[in-house]
PDB file of N, CA and C in Angstrom:
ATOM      1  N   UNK A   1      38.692-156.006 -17.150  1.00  0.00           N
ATOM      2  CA  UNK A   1      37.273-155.842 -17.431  1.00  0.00           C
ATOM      3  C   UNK A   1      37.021-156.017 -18.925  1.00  0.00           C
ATOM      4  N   UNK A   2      35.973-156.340 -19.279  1.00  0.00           N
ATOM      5  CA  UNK A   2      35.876-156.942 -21.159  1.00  0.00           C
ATOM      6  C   UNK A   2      34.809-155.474 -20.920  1.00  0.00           C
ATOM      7  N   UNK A   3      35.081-155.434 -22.085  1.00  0.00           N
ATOM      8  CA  UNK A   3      34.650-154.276 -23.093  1.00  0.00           C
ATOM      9  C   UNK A   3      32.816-154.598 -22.923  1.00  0.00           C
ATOM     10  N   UNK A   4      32.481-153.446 -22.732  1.00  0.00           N
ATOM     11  CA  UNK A   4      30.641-153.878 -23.405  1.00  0.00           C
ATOM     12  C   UNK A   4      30.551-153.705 -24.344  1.00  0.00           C
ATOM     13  N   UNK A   5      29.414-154.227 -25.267  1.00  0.00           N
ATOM     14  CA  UNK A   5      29.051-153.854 -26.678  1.00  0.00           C
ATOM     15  C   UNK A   5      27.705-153.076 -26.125  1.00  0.00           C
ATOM     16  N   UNK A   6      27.371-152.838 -27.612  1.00  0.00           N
ATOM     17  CA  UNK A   6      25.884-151.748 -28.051  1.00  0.00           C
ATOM     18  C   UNK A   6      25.885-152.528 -29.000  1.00  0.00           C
ATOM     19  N   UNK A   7      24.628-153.973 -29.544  1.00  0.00           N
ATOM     20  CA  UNK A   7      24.487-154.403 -30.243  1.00  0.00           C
ATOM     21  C   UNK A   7      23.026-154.326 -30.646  1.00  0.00           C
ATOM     22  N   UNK A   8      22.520-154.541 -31.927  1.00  0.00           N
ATOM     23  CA  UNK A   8      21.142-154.950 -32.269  1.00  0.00           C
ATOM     24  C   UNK A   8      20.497-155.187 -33.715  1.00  0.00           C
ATOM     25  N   UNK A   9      19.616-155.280 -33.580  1.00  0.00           N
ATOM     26  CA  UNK A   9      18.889-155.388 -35.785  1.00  0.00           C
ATOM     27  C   UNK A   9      17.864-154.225 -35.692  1.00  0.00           C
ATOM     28  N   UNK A  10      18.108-153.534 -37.301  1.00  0.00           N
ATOM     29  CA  UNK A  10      17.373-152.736 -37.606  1.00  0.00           C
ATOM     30  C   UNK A  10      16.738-153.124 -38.850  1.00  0.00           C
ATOM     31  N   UNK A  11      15.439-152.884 -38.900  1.00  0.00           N
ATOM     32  CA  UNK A  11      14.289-153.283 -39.330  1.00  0.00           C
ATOM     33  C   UNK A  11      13.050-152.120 -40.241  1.00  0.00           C
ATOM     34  N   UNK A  12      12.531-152.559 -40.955  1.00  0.00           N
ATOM     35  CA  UNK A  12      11.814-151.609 -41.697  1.00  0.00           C
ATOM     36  C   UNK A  12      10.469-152.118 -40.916  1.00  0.00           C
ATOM     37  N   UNK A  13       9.304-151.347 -40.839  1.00  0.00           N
ATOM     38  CA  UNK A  13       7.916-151.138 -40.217  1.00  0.00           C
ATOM     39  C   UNK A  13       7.480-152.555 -40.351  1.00  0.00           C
ATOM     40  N   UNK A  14       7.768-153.277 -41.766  1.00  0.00           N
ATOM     41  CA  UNK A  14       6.960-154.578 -41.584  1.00  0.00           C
ATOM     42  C   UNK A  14       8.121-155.607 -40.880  1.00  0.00           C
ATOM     43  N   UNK A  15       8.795-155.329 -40.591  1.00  0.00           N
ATOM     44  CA  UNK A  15       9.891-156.699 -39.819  1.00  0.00           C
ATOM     45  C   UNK A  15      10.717-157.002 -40.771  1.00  0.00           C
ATOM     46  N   UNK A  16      11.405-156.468 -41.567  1.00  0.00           N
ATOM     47  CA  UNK A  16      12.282-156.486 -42.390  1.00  0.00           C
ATOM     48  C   UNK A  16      13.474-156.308 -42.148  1.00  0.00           C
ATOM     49  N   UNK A  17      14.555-157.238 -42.268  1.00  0.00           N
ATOM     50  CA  UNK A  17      15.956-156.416 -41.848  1.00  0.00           C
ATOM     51  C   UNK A  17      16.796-155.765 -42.737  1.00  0.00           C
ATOM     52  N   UNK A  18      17.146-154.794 -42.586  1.00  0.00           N
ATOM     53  CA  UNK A  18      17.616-153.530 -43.485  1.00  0.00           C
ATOM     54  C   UNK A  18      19.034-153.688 -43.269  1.00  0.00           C
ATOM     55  N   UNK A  19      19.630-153.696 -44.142  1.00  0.00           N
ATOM     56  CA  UNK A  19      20.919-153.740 -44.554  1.00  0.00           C
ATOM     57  C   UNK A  19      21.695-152.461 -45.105  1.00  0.00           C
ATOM     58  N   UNK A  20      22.970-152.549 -44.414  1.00  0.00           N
ATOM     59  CA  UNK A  20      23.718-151.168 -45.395  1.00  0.00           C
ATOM     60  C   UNK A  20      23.107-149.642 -44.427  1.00  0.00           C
ATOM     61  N   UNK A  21      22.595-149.661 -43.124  1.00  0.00           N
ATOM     62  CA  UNK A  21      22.417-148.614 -42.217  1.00  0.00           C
ATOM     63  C   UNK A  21      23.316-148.372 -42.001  1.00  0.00           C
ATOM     64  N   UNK A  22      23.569-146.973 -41.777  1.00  0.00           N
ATOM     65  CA  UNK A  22      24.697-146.639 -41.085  1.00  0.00           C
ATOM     66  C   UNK A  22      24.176-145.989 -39.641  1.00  0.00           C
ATOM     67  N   UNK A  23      25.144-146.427 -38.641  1.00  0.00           N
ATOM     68  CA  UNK A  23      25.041-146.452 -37.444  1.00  0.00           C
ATOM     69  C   UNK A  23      26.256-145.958 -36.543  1.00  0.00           C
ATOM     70  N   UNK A  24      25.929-144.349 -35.717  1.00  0.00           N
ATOM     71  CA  UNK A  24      27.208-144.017 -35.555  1.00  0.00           C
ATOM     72  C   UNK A  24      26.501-143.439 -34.284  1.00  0.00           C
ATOM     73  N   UNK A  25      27.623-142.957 -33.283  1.00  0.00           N
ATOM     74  CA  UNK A  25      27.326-142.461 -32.370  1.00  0.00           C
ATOM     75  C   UNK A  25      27.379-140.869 -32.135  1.00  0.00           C
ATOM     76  N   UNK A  26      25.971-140.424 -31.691  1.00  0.00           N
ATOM     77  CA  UNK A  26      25.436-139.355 -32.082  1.00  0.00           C
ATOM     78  C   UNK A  26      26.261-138.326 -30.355  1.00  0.00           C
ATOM     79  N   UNK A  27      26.559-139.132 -29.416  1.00  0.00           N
ATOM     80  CA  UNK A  27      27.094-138.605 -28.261  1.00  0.00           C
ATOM     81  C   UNK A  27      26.869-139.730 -27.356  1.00  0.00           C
ATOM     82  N   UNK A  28      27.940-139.555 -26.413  1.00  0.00           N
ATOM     83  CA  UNK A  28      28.949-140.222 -25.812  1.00  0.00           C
ATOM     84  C   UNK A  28      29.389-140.070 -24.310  1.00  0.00           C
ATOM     85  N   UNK A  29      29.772-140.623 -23.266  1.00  0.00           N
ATOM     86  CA  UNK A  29      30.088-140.377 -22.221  1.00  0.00           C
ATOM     87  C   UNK A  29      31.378-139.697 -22.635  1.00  0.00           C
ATOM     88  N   UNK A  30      32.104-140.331 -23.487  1.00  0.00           N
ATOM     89  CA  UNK A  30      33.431-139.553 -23.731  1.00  0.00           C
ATOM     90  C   UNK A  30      33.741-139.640 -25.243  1.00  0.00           C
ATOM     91  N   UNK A  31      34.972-138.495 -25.914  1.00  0.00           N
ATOM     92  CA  UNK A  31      34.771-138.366 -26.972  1.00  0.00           C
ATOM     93  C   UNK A  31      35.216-139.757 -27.973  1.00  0.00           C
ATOM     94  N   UNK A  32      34.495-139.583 -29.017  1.00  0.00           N
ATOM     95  CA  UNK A  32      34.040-141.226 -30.140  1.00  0.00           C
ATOM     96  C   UNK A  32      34.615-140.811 -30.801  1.00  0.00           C
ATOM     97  N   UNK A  33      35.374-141.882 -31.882  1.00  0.00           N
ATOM     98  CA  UNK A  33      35.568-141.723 -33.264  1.00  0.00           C
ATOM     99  C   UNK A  33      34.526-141.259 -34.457  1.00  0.00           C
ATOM    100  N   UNK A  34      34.834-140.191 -34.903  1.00  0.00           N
ATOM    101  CA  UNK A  34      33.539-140.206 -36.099  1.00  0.00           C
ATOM    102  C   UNK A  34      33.802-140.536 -37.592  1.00  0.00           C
ATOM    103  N   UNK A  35      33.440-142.230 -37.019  1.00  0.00           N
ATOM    104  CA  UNK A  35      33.397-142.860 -38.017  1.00  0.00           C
ATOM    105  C   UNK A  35      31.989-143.675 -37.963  1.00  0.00           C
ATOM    106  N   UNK A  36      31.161-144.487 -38.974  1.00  0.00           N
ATOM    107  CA  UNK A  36      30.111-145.297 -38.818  1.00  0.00           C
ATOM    108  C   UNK A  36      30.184-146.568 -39.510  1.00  0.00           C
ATOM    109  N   UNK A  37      29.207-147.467 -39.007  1.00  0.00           N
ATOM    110  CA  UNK A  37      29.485-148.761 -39.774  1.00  0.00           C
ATOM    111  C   UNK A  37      28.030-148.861 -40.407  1.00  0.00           C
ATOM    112  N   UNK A  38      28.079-149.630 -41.424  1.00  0.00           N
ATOM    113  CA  UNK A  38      26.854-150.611 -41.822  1.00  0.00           C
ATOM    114  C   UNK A  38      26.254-151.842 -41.194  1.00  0.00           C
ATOM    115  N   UNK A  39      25.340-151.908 -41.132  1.00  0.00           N
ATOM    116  CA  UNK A  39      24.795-152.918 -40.592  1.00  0.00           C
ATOM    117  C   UNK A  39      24.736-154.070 -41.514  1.00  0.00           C
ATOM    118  N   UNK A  40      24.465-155.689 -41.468  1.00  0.00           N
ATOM    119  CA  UNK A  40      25.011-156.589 -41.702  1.00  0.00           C
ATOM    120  C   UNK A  40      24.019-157.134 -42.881  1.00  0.00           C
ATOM    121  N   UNK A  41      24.138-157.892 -43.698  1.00  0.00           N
ATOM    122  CA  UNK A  41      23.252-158.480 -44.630  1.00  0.00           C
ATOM    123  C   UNK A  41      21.314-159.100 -43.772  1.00  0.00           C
ATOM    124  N   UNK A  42      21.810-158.836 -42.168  1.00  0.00           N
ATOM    125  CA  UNK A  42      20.395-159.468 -41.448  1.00  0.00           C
ATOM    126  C   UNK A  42      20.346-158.213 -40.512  1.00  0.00           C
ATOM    127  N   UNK A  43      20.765-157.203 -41.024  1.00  0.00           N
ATOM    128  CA  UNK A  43      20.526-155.472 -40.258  1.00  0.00           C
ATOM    129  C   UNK A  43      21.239-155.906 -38.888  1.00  0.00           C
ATOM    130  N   UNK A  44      22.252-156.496 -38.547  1.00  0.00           N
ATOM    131  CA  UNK A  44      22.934-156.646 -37.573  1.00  0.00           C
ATOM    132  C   UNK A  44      23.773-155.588 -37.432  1.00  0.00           C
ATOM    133  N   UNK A  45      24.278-154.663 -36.143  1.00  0.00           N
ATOM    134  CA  UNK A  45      25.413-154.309 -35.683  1.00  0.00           C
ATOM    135  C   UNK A  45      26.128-154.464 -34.563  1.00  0.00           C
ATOM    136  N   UNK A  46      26.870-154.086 -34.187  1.00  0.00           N
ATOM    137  CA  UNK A  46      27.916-154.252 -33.156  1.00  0.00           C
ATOM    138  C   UNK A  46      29.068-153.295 -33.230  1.00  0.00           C
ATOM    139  N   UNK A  47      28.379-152.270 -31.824  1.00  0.00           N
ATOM    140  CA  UNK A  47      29.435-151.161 -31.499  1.00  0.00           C
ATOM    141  C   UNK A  47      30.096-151.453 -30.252  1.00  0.00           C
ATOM    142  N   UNK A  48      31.306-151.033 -30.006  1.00  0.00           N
ATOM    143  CA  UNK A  48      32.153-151.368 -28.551  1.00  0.00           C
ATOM    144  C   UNK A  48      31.671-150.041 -27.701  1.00  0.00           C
ATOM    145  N   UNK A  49      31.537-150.053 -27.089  1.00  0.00           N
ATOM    146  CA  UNK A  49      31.358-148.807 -26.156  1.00  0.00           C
ATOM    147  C   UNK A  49      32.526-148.656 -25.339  1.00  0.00           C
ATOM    148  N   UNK A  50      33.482-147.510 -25.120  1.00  0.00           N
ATOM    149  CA  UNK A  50      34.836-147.888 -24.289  1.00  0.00           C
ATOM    150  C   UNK A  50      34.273-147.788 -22.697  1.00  0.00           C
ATOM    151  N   UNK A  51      33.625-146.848 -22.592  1.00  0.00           N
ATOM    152  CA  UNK A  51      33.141-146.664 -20.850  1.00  0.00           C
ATOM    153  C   UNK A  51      31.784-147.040 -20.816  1.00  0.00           C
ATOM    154  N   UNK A  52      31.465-147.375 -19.696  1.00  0.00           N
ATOM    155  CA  UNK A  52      29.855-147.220 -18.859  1.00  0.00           C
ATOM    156  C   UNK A  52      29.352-145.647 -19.087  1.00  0.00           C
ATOM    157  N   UNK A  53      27.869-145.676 -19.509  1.00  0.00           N
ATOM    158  CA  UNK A  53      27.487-144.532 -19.467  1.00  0.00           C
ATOM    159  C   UNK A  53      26.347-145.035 -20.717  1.00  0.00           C
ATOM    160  N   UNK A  54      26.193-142.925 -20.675  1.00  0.00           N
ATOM    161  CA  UNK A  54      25.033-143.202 -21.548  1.00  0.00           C
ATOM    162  C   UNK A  54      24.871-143.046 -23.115  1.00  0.00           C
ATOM    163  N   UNK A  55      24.451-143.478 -23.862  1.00  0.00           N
ATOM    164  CA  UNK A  55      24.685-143.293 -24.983  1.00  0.00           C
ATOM    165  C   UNK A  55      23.678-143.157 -25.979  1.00  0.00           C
ATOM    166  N   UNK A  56      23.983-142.090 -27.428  1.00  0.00           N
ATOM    167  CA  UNK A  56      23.463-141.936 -28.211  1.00  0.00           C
ATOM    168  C   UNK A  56      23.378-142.440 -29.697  1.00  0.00           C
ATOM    169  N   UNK A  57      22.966-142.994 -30.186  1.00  0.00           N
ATOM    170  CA  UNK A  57      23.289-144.046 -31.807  1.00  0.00           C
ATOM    171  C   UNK A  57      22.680-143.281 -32.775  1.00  0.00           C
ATOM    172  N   UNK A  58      22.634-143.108 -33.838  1.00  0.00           N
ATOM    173  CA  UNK A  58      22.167-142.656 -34.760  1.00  0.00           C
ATOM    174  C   UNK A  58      21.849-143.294 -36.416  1.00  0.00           C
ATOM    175  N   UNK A  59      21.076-143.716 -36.464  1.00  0.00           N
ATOM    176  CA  UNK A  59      21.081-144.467 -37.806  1.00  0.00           C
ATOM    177  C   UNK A  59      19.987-144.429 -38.938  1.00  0.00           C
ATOM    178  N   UNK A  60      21.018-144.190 -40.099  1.00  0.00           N
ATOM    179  CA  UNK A  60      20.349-143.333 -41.356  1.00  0.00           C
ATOM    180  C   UNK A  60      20.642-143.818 -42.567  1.00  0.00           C
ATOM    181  N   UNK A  61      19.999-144.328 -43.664  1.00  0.00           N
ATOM    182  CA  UNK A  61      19.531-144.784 -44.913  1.00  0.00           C
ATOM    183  C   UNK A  61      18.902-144.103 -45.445  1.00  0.00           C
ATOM    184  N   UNK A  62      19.248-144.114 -46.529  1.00  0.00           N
ATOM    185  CA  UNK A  62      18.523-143.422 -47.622  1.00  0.00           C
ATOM    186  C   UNK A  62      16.832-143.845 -48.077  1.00  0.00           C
ATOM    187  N   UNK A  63      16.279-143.020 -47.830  1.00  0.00           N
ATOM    188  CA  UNK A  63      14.689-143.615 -48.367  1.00  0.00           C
ATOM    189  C   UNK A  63      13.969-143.452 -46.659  1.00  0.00           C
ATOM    190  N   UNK A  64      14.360-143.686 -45.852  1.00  0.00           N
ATOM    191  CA  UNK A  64      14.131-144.048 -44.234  1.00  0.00           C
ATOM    192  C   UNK A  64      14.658-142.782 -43.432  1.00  0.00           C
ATOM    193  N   UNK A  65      13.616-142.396 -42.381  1.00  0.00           N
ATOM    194  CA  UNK A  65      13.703-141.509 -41.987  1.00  0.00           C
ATOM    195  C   UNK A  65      14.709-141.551 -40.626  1.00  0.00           C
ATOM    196  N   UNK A  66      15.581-140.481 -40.754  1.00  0.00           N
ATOM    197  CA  UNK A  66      16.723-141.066 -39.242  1.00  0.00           C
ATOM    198  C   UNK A  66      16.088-140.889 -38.409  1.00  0.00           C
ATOM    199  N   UNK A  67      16.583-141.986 -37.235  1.00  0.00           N
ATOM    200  CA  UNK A  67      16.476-142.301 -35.945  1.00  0.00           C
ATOM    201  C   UNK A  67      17.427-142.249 -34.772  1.00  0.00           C
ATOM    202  N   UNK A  68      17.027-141.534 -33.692  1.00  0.00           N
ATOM    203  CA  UNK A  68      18.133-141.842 -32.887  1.00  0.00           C
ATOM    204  C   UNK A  68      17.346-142.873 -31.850  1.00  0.00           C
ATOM    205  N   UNK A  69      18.637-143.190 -31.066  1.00  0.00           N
ATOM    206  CA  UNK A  69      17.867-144.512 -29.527  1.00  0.00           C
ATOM    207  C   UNK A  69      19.351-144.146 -28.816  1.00  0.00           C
ATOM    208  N   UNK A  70      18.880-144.580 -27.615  1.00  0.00           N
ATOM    209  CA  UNK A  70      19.026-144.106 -26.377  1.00  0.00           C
ATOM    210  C   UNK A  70      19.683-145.226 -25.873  1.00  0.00           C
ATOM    211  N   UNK A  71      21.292-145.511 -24.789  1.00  0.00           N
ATOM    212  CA  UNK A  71      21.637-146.608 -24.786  1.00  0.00           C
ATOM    213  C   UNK A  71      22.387-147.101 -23.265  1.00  0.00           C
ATOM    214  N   UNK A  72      21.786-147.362 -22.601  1.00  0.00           N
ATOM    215  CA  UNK A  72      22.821-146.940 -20.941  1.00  0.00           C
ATOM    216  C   UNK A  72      23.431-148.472 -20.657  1.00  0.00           C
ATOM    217  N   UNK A  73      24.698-148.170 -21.036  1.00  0.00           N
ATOM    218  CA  UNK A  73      25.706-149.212 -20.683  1.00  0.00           C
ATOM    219  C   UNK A  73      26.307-149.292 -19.544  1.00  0.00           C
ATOM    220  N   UNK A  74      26.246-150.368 -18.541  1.00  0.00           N
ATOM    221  CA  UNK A  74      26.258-150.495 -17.100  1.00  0.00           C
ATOM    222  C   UNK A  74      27.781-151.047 -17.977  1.00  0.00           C
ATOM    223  N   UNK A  75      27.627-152.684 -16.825  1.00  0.00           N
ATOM    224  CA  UNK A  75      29.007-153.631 -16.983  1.00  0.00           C
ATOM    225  C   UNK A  75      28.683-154.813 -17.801  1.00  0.00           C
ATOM    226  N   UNK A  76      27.630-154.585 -18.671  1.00  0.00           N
ATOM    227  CA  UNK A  76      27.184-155.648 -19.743  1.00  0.00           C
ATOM    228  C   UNK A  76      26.789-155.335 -20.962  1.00  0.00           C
ATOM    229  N   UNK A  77      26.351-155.707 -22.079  1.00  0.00           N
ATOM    230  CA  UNK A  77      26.101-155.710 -23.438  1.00  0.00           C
ATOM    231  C   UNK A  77      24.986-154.865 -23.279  1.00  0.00           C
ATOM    232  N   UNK A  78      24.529-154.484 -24.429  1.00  0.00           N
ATOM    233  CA  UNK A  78      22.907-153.824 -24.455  1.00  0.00           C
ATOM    234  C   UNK A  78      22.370-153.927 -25.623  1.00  0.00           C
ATOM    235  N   UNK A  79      21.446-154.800 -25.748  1.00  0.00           N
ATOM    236  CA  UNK A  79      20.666-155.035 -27.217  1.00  0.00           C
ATOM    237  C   UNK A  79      19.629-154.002 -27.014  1.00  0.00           C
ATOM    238  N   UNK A  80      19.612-154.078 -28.552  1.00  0.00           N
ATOM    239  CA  UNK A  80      18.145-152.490 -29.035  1.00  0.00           C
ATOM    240  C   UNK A  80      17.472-153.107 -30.420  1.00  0.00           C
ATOM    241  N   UNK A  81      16.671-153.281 -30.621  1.00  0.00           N
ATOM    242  CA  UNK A  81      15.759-153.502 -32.058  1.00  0.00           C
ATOM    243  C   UNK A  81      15.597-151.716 -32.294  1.00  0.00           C
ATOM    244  N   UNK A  82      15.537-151.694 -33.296  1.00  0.00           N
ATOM    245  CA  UNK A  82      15.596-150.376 -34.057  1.00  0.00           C
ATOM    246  C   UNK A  82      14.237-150.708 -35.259  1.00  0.00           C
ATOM    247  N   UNK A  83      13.194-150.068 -35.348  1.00  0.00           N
ATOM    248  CA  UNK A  83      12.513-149.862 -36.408  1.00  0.00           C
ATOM    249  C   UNK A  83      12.891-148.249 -37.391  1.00  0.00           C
ATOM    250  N   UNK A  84      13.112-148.253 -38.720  1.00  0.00           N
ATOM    251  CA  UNK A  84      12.909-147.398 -39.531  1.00  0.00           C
ATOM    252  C   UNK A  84      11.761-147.008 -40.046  1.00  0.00           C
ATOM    253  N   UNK A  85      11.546-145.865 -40.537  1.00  0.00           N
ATOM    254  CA  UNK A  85      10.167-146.099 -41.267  1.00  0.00           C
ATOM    255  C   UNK A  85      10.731-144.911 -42.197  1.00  0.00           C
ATOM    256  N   UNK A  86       9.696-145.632 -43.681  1.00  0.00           N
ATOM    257  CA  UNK A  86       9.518-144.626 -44.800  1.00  0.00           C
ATOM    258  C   UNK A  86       9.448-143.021 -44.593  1.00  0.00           C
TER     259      UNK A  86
END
């Protein structure tokens, strides 16, 4: 079976892609590494999810107020647009 991802771009209120988010998982079908990544020079990320289930992301910059989103991984990928705001 291939792995699913939890992928997507995060964005400031006017459509901006925000760079340098960190994006970690806030809870888990089962227990996560707590570690986080940055998102990409075009607010890109890409998390592996090991199981199906449901999931929690969390992502926080300085200046921008944190956000969590909500993520239910069947047997395929799952894209999310993420807005931040001031």
């Amino acid at each position: 079976m291939t792995q699913a991802l939890i992928r997507g771009v995060v964005h400031d209120a006017q459509g901006n892609p925000l760079a340098a988010v960190s994006v970690f998982y806030s809870a888990a079908p089962v227990p996560t590494p707590e570690i986080a990544l940055l998102t990409d020079s075009h607010g890109g990320f890409v998390l592996a999810a090991p199981v199906t289930g449901d999931y929690e992301l969390t992502f926080t910059k300085d200046g921008y107020k944190t956000r969590t989103a909500r993520a239910n991984v069947a047997t395929s990928s799952v894209t999310l647009q993420i807005t931040l705001d001031r």
